[in-house]
C-alpha atoms as a PDB file:
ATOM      1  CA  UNK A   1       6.257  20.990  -3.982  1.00  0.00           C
ATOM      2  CA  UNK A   2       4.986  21.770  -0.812  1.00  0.00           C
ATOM      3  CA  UNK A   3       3.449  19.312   1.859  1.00  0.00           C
ATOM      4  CA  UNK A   4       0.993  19.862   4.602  1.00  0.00           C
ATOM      5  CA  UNK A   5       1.438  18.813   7.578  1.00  0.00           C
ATOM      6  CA  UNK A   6      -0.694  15.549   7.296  1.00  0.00           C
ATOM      7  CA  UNK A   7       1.281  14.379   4.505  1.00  0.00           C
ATOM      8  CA  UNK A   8       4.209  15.111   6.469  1.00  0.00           C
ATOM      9  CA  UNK A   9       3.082  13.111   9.647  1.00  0.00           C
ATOM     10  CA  UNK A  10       1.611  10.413   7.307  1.00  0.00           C
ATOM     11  CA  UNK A  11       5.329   9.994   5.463  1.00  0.00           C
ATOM     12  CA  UNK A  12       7.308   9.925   8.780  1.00  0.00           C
ATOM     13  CA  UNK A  13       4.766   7.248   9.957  1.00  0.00           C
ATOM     14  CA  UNK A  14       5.879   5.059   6.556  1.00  0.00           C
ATOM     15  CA  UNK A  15       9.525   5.897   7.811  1.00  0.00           C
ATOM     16  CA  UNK A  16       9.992   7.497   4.635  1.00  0.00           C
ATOM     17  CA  UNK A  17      12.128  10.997   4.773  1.00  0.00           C
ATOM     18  CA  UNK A  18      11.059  13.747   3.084  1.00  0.00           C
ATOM     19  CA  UNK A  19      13.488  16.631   1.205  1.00  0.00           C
ATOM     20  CA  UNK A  20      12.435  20.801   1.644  1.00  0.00           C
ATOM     21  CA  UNK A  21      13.312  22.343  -0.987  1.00  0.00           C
ATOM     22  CA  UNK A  22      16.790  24.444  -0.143  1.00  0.00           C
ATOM     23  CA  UNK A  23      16.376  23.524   3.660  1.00  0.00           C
ATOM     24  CA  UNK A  24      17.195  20.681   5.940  1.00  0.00           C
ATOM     25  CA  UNK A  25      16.343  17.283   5.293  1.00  0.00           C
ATOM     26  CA  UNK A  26      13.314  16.029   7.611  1.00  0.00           C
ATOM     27  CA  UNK A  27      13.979  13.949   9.677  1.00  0.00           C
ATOM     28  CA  UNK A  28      12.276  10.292   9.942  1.00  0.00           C
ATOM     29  CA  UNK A  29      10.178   9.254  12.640  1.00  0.00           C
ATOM     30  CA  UNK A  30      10.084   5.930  13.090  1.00  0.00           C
ATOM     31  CA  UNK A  31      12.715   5.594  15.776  1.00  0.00           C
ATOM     32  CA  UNK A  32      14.612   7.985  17.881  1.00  0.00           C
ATOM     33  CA  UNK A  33      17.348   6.017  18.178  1.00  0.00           C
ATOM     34  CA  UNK A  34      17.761   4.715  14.460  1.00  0.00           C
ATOM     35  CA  UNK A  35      18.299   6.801  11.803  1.00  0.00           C
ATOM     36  CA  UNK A  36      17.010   5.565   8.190  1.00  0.00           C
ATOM     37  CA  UNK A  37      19.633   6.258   5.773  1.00  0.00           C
ATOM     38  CA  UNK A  38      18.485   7.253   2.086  1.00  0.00           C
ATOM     39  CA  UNK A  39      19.492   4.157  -0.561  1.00  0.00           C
ATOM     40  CA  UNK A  40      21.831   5.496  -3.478  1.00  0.00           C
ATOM     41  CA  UNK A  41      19.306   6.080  -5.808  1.00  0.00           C
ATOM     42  CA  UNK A  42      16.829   9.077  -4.732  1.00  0.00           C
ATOM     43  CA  UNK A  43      12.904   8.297  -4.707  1.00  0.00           C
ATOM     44  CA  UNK A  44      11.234   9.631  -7.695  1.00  0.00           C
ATOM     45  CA  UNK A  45       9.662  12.772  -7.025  1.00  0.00           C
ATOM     46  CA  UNK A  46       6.601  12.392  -5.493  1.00  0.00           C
ATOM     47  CA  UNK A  47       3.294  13.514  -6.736  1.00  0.00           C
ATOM     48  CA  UNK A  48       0.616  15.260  -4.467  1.00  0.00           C
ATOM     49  CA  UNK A  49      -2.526  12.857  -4.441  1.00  0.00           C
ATOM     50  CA  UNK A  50      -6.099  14.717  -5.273  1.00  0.00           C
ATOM     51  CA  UNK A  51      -8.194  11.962  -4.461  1.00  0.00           C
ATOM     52  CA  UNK A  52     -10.338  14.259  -2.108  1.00  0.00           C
ATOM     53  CA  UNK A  53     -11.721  11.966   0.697  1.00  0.00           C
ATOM     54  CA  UNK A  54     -10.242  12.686   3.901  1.00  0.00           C
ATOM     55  CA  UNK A  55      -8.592   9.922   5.671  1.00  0.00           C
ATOM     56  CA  UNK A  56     -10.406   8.313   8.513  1.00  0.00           C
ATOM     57  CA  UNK A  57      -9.134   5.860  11.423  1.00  0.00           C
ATOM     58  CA  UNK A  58      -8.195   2.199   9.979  1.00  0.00           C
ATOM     59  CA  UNK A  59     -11.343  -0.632   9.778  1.00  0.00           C
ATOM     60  CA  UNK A  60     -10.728  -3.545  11.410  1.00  0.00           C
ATOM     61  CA  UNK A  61      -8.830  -6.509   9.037  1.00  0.00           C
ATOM     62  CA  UNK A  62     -11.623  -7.402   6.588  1.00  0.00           C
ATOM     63  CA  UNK A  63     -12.875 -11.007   6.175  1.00  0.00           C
ATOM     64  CA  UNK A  64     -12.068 -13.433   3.554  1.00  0.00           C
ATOM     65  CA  UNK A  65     -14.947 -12.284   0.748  1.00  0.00           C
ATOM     66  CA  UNK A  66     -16.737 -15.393   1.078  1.00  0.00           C
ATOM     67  CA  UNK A  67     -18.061 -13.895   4.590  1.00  0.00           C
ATOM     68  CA  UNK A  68     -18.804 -10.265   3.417  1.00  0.00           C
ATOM     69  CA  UNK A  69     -21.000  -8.490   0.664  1.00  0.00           C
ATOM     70  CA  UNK A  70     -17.854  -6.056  -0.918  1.00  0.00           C
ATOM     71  CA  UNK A  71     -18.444  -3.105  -1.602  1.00  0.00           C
ATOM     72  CA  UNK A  72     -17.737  -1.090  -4.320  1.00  0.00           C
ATOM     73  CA  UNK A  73     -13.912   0.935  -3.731  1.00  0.00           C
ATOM     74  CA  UNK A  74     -11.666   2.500  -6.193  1.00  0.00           C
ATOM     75  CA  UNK A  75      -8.751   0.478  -4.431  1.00  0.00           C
ATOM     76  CA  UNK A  76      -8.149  -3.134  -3.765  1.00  0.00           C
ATOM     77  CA  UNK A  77      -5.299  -3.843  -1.460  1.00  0.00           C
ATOM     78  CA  UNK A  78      -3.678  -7.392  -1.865  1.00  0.00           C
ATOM     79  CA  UNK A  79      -1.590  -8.765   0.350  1.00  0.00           C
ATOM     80  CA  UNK A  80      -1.068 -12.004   3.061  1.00  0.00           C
ATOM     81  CA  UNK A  81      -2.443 -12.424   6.109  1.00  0.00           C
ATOM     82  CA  UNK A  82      -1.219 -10.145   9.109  1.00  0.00           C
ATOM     83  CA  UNK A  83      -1.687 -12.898  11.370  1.00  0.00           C
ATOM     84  CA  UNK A  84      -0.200 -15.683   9.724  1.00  0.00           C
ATOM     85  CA  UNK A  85       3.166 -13.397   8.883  1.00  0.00           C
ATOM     86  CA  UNK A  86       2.809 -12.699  12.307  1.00  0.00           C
ATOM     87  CA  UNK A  87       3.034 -15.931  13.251  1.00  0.00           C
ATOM     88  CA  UNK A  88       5.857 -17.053  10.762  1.00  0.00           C
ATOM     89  CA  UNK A  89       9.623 -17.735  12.279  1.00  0.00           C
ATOM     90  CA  UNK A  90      10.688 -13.704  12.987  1.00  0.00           C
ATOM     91  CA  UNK A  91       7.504 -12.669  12.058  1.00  0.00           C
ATOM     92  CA  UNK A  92       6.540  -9.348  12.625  1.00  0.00           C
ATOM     93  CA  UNK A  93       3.158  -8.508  15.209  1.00  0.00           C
ATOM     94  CA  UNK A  94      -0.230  -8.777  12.845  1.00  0.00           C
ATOM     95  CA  UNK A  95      -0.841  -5.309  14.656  1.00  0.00           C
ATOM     96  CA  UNK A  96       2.819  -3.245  13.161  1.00  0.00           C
ATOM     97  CA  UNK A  97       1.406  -4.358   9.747  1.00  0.00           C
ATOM     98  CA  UNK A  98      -2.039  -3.283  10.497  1.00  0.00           C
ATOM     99  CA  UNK A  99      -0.888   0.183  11.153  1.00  0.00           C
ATOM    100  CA  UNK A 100       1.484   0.574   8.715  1.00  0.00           C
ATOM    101  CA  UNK A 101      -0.858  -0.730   5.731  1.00  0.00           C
ATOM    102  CA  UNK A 102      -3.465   2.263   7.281  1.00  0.00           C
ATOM    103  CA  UNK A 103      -1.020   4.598   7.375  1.00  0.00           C
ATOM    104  CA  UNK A 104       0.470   4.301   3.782  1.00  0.00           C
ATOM    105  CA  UNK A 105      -3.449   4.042   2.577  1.00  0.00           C
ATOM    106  CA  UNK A 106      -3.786   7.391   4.615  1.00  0.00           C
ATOM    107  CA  UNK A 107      -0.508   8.943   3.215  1.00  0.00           C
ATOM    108  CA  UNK A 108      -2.548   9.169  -0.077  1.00  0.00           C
ATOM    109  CA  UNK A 109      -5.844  10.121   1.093  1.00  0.00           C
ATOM    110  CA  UNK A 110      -7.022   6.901   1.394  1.00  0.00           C
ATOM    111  CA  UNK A 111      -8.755   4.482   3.766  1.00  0.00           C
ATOM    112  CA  UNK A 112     -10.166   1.117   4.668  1.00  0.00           C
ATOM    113  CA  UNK A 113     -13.538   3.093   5.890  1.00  0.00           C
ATOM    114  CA  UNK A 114     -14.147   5.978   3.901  1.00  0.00           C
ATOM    115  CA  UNK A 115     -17.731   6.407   3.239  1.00  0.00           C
ATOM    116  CA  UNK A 116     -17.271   6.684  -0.736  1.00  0.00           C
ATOM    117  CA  UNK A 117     -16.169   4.375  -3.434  1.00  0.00           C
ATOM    118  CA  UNK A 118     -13.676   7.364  -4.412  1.00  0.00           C
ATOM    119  CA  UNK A 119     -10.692   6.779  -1.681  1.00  0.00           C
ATOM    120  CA  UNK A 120     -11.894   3.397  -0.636  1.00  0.00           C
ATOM    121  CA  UNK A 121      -9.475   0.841  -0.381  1.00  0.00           C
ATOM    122  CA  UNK A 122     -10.936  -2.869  -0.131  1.00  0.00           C
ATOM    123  CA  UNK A 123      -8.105  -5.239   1.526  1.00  0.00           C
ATOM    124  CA  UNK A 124      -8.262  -9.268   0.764  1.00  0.00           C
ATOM    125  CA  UNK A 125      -6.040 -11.361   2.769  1.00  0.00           C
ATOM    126  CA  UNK A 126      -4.369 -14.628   0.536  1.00  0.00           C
ATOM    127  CA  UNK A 127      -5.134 -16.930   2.978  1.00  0.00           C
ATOM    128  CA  UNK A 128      -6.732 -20.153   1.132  1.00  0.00           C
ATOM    129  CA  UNK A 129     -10.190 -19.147   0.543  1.00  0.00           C
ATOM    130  CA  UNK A 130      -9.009 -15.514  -0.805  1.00  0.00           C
ATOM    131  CA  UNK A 131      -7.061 -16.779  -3.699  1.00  0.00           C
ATOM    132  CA  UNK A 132      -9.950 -18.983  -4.998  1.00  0.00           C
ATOM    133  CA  UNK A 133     -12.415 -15.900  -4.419  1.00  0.00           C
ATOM    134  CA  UNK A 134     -10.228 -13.086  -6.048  1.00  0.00           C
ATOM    135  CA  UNK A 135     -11.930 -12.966  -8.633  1.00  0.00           C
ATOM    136  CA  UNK A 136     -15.169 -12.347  -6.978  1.00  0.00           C
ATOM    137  CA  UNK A 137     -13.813  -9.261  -5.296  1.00  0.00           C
ATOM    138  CA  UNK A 138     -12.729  -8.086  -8.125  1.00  0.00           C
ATOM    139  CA  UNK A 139     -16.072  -8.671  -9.529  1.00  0.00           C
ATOM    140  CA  UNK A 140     -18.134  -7.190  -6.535  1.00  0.00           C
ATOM    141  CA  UNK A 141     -15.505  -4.300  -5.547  1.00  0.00           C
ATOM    142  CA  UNK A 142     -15.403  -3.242  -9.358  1.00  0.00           C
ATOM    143  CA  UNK A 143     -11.539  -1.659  -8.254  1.00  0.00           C
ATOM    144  CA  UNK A 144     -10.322   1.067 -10.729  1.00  0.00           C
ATOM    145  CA  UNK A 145      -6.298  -0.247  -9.771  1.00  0.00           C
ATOM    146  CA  UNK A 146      -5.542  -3.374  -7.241  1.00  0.00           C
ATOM    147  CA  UNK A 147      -1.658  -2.714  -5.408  1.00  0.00           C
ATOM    148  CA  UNK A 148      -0.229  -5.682  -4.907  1.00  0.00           C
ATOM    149  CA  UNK A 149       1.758  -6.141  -1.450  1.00  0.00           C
ATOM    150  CA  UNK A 150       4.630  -8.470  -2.145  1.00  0.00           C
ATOM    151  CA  UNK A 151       5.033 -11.346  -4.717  1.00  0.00           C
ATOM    152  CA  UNK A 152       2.894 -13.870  -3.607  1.00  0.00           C
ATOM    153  CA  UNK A 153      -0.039 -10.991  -4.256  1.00  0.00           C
ATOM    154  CA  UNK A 154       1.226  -9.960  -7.825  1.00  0.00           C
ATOM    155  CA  UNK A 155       1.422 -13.771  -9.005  1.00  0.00           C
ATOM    156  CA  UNK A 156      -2.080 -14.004  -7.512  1.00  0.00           C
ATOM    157  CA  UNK A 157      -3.203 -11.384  -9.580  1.00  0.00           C
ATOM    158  CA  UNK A 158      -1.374 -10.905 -12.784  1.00  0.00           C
ATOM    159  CA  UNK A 159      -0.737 -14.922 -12.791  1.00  0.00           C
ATOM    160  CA  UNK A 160       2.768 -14.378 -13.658  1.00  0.00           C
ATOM    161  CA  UNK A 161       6.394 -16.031 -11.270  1.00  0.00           C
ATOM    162  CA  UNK A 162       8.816 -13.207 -11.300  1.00  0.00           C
ATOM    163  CA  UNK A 163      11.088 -11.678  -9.284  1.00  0.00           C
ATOM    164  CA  UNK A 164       9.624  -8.867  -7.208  1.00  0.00           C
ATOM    165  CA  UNK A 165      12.248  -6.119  -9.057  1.00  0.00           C
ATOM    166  CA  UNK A 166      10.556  -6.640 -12.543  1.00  0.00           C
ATOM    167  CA  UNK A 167       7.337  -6.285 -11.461  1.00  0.00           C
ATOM    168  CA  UNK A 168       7.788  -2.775  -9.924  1.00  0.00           C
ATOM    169  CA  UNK A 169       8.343  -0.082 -11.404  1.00  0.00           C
ATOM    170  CA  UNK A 170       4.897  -0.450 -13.953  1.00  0.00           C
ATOM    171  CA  UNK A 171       1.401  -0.381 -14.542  1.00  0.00           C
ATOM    172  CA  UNK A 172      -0.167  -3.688 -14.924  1.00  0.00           C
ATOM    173  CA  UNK A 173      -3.545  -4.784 -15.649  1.00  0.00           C
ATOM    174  CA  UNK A 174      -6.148  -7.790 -15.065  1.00  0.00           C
ATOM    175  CA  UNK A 175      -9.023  -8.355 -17.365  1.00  0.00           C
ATOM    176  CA  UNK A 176      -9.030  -4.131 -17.329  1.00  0.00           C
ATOM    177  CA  UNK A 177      -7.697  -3.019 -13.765  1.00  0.00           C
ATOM    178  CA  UNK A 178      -4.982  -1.858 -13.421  1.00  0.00           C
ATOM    179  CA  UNK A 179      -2.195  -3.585 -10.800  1.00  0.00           C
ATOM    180  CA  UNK A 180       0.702  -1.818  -9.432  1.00  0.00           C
ATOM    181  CA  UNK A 181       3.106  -4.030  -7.203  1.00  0.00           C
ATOM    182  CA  UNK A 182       5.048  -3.021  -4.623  1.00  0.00           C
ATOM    183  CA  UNK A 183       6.895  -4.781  -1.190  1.00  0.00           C
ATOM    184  CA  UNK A 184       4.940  -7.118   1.258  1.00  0.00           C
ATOM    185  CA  UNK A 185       4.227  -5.276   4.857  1.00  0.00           C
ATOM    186  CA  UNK A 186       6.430  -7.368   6.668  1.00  0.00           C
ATOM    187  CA  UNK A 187       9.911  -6.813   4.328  1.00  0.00           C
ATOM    188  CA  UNK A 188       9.492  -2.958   4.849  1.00  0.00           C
ATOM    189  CA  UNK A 189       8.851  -2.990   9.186  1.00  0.00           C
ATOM    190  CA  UNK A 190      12.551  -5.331   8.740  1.00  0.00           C
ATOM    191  CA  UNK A 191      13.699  -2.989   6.052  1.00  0.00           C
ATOM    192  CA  UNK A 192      12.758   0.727   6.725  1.00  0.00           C
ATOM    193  CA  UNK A 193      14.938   2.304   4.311  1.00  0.00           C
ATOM    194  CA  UNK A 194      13.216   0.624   1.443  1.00  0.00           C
ATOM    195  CA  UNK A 195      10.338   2.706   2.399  1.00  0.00           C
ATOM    196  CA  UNK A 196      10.983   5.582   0.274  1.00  0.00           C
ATOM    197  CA  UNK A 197      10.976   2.792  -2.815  1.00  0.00           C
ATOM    198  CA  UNK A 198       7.160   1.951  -1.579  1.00  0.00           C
ATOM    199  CA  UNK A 199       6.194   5.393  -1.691  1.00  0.00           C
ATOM    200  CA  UNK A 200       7.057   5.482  -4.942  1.00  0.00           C
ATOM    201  CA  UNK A 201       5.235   2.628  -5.902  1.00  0.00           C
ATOM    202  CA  UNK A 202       2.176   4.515  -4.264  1.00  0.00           C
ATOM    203  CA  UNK A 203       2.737   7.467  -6.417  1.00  0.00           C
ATOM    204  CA  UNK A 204       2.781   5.371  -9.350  1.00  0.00           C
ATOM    205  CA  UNK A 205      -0.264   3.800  -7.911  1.00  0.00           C
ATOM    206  CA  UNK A 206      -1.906   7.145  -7.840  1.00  0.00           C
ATOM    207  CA  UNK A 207      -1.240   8.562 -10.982  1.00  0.00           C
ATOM    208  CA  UNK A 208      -2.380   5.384 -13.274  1.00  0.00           C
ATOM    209  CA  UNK A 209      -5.707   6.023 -11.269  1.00  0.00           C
ATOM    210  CA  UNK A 210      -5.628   9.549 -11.817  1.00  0.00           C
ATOM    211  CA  UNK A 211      -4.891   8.886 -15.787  1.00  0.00           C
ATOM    212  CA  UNK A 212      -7.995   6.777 -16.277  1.00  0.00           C
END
């Protein structure tokens, strides 16, 4: 399969290497001086997203939904706050996860601003106020598939306490959307070589949307 060059950028941005067919392996970008070494088992093969809006620069972070009128996006994007991981003992800047959140969203075509509901992505914060209004978003945003950034997100969603492993991997689904879980921002800036995993969780992510 063959990538353009603004998946290519997009993928080194994630930190996530990408393999050319009978030619070199690409090298990562997100350090000069650190090279990401591949885990054992190979990312599945990864699918070339046709959801058709072009990416556009990252919104700012979006407001608990008791402040704003949603609306209507094809993604919801669940997650914690970037400032108070930010803030946390070793926590990571609230800007690092900022960027990398747009540029996974981007990586598949899709964005924070786009000025459809087909490759908008709606992004809800768990901060206090966000769990008790999930289900409005839900509601108002109408999502066709939520991803779920870490395990505090997926138990938020799919009201279930289990390890982050057994929740990957599968298509979920909440009172008829569909939830696909993957790592929390913060765990993939500390551990770049479980990047490639994420992007699999993506293309997972993109074909249950594609499928219904």
């Amino acid at each position: 399969m063959r990538w353009t060059e603004r998946q290519r950028a997009m993928l080194r941005e994630m930190g996530v290497r990408t393999w050319a067919r009978g030619g070199p392996v690409l090298e990562s970008a997100a350090s000069r001086d650190e090279k990401i070494v591949a885990d054992d088992e190979s990312p599945a093969e990864p699918v070339r997203p046709t959801l058709a809006t072009a990416p556009r620069p990252a919104a700012p972070a979006v407001p608990a939904p008791g402040d704003i009128e949603w609306m209507p996006a094809d993604w919801l994007i669940v997650g914690e706050p970037f400032d108070a991981v930010a803030n946390a003992p070793g926590g990571l800047a609230a800007g690092e996860q900022e960027r990398l959140l747009a540029n996974m969203l981007q990586a598949i075509g899709v964005s924070r601003d786009a000025p459809t509901r087909a490759g908008r992505a709606c992004h809800i914060a768990l901060d206090e106020g966000a769990r008790r209004a999930l289900d409005t978003a839900l509601e108002c945003a109408r999502p066709r598939l939520a991803l779920a950034l870490g395990r505090a997100a997926a138990e938020a969603l799919l009201g279930v306490d289990e390890p982050l492993g057994r929740l990957r991997g599968k298509v979920h689904e909440r009172a008829g959307t569909r939830v696909v879980v993957t790592f929390p921002l913060a765990y993939l800036l500390r551990n770049p070589t479980e990047k490639a995993k994420a992007w699999s969780d993506l293309c997972l992510a993109v074909r249950a949307l594609e499928a219904g």
